[in-house]
Structures are given as structure tokens and as C-alpha cells.
C-alpha atoms as a PDB file:
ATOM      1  CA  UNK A   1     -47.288   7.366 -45.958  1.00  0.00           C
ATOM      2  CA  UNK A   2     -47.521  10.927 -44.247  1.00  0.00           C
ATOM      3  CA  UNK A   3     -47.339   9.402 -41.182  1.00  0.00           C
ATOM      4  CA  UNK A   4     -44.207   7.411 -41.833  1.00  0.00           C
ATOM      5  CA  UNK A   5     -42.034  10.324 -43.136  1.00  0.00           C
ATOM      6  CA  UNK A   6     -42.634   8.968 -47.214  1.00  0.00           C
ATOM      7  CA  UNK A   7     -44.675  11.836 -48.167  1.00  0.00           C
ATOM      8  CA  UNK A   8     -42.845  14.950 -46.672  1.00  0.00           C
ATOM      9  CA  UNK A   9     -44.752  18.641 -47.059  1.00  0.00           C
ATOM     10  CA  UNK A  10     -45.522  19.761 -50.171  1.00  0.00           C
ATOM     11  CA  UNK A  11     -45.348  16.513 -51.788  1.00  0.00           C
ATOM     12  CA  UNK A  12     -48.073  15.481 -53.898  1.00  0.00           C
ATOM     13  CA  UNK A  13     -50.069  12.385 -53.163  1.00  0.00           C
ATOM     14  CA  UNK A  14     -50.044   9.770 -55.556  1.00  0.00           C
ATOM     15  CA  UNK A  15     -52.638   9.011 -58.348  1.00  0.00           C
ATOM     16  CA  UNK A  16     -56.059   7.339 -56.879  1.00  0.00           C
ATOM     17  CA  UNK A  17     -55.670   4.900 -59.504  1.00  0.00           C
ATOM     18  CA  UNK A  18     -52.139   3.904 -58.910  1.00  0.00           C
ATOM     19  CA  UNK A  19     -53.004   3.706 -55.344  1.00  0.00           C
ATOM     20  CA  UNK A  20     -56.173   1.538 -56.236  1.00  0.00           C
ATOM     21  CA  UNK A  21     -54.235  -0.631 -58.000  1.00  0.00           C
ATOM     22  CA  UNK A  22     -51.265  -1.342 -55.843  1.00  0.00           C
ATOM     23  CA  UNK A  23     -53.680  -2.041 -53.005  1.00  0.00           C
ATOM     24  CA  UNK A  24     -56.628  -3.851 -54.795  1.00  0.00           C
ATOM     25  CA  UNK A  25     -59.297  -0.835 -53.517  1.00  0.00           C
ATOM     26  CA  UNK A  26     -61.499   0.538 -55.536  1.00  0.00           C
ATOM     27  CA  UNK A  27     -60.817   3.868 -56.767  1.00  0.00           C
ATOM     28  CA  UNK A  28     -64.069   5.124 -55.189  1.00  0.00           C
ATOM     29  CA  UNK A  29     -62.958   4.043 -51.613  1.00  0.00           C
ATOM     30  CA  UNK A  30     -59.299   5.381 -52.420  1.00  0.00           C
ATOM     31  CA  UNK A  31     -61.242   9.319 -53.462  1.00  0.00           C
ATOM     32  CA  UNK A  32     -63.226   9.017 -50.179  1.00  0.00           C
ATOM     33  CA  UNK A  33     -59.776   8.446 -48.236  1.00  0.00           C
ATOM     34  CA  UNK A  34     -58.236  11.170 -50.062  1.00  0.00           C
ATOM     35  CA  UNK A  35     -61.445  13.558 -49.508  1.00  0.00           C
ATOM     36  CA  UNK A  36     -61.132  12.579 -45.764  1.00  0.00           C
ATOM     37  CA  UNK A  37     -57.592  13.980 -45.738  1.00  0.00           C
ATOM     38  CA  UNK A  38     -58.690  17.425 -47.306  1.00  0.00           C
ATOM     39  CA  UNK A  39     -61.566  17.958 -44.384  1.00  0.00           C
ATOM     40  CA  UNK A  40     -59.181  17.062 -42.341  1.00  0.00           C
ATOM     41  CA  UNK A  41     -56.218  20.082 -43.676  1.00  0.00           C
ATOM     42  CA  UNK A  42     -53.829  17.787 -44.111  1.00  0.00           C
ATOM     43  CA  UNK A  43     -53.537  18.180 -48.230  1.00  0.00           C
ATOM     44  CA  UNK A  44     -54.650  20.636 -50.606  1.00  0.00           C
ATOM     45  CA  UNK A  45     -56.171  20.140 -53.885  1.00  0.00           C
ATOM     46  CA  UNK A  46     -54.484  22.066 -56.112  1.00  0.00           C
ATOM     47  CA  UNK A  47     -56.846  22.320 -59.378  1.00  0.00           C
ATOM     48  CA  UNK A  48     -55.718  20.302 -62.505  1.00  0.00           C
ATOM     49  CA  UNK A  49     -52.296  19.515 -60.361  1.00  0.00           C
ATOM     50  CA  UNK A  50     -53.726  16.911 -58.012  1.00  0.00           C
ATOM     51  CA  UNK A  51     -53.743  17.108 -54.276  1.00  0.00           C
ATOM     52  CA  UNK A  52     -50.511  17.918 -52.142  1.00  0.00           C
ATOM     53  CA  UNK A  53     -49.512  17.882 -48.582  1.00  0.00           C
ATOM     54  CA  UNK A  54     -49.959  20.366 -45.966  1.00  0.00           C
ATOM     55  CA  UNK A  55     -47.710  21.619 -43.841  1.00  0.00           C
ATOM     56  CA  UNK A  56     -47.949  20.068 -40.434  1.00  0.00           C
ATOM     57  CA  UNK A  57     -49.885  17.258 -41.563  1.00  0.00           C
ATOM     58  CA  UNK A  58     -47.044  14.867 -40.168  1.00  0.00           C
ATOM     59  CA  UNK A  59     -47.278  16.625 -36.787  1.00  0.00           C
ATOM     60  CA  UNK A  60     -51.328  16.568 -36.483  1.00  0.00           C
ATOM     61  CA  UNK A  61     -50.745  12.701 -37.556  1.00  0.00           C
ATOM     62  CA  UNK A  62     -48.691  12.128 -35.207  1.00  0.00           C
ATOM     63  CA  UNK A  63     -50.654  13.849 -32.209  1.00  0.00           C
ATOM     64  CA  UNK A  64     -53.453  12.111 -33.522  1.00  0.00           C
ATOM     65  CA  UNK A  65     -52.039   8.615 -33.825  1.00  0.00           C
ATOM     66  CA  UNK A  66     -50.591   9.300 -30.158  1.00  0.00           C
ATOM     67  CA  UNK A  67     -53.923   9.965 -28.681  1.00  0.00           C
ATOM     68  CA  UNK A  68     -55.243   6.850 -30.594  1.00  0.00           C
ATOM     69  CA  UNK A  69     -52.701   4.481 -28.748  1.00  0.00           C
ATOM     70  CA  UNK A  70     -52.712   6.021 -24.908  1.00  0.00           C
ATOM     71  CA  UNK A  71     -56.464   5.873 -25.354  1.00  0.00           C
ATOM     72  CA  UNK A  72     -57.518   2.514 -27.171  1.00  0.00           C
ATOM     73  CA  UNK A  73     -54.258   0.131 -27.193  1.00  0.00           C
ATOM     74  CA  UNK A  74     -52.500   1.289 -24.346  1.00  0.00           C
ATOM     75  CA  UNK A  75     -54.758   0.209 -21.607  1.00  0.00           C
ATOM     76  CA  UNK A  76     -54.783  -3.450 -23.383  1.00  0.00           C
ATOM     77  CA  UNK A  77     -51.061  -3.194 -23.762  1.00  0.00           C
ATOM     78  CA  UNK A  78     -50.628  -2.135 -19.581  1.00  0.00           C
ATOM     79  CA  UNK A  79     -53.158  -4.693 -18.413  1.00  0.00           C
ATOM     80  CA  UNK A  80     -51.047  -7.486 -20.285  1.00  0.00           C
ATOM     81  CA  UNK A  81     -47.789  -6.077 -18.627  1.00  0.00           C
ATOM     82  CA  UNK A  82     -49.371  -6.158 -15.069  1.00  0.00           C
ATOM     83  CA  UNK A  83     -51.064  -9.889 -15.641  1.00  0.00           C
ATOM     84  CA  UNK A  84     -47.558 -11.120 -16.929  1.00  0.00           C
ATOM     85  CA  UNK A  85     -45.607  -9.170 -14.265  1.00  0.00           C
ATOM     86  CA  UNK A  86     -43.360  -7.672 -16.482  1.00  0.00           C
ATOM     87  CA  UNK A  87     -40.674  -5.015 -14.952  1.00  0.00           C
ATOM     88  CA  UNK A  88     -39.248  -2.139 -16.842  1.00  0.00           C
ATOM     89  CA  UNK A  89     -36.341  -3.553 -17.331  1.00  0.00           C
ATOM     90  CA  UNK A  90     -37.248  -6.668 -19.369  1.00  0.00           C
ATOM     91  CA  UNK A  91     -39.385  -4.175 -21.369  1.00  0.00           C
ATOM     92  CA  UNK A  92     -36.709  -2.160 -22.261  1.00  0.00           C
ATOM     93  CA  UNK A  93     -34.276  -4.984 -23.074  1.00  0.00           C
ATOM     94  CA  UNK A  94     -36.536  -6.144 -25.448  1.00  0.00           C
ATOM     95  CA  UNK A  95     -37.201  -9.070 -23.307  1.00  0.00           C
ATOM     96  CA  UNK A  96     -34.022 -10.815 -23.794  1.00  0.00           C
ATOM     97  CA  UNK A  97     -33.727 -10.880 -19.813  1.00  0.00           C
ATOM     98  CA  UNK A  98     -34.048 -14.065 -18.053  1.00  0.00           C
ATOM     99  CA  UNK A  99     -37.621 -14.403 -15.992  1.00  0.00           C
ATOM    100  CA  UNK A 100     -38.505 -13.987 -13.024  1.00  0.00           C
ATOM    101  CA  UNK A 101     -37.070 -16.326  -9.971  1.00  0.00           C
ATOM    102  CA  UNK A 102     -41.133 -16.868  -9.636  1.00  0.00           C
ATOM    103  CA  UNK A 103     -41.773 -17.789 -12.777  1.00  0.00           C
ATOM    104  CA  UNK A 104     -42.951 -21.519 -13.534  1.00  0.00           C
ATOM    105  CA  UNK A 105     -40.272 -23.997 -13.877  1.00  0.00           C
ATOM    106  CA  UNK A 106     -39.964 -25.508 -17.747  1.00  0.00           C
ATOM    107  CA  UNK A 107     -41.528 -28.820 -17.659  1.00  0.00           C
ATOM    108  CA  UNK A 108     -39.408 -31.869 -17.899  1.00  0.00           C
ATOM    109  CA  UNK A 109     -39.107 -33.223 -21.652  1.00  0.00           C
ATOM    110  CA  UNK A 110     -41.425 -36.629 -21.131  1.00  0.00           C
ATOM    111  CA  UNK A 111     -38.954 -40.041 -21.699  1.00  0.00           C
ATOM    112  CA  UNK A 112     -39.095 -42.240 -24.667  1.00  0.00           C
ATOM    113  CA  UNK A 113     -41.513 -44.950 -24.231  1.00  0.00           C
ATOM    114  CA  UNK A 114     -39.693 -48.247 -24.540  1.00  0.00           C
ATOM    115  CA  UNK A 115     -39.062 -49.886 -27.779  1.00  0.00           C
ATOM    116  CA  UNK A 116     -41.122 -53.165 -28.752  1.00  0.00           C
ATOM    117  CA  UNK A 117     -39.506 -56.118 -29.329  1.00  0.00           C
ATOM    118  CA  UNK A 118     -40.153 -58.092 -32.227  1.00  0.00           C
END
């Protein structure tokens, strides 16, 4: 929710039980997750208010989530590119290009077997 700009800074985080609820979690696992983002500065606990975010905590998110991908999911996502021989520019047209003159030739649609006659 940080992440995806719908908790901006200073915004407080919602209720561990309404966020147990809504996802089916139990509330222990949802005050571990919450805990997490203290250690990690991203909220504040602000006594008998509840816990709020930090300023920056979108940014180090961000940074974070960015390592994640060029590290873990890009590799998987390049070596699929290279295999397929995808160019540039059918990635960045969303792949609404037509293939490759290489590519394999559709195969023909198989004819109706012939009708028996009763």
C-alpha cells in the first residue's frame, strides 16, 4: 500500500485487525508484518495513536523493490526475451507487432473428415 502510492507520508497504517480481516491473516502474522516495517524505519509507532508512515518510506520501497527485480526476476525475464528472440521494438509495442519473417508458419487448420452415409 506504501509502495503503490495508497498510504502517502504521515499516514497512519490501518488497524491489524481490519487488515486481518480483509485478508483472512491472522492478526499475529499481520503485528509481525507491521513490526517488520518499524525495524525497517519505514513507520513509527506513535504510542496510543497507532503506527504511521515515515518519510521516505515510498522511496526506500521503491529502491528496494528495484533491486529485488534486476536481481531475482530480471535475469528470468532477459533469458525468456533472448530464447524467444524478441527485439525492442515488439517489447515496447506491447507485442502487438507482427513476428518475425523466421518465425514458424501457423499450421494448416486439419479438413473435415468425410461425413458417413447412412
Amino acid at each position: 500500500m506504501i509502495l503503490d502510492g495508497i498510504l502517502k507520508e504521515g499516514d497512519p497504517l490501518p488497524s491489524v485487525r481490519s487488515v486481518a480481516a480483509e485478508y483472512r491473516l491472522n492478526p499475529l502474522t499481520v503485528l509481525k508484518g507491521y513490526q517488520l516495517l518499524v525495524d525497517e524505519g519505514l513507520v513509527e509507532t506513535r504510542r496510543g495513536r497507532g503506527m504511521f508512515v515515515n518519510g521516505g518510506a515510498r522511496g526506500l520501497l521503491l529502491q528496494g523493490e528495484r533491486q529485488r527485480f534486476l536481481g531475482e526476476e530480471w535475469p528470468r525475464v532477459q533469458a525468456t526475451i533472448q530464447r524467444l528472440g524478441l527485439k525492442a521494438k515488439e517489447l515496447l509495442d506491447g507485442g502487438s507487432g507482427t513476428p518475425p519473417s523466421d518465425a514458424a508458419e501457423p499450421l494448416p487448420a486439419k479438413p473435415n473428415p468425410p461425413k458417413e452415409k447412412r
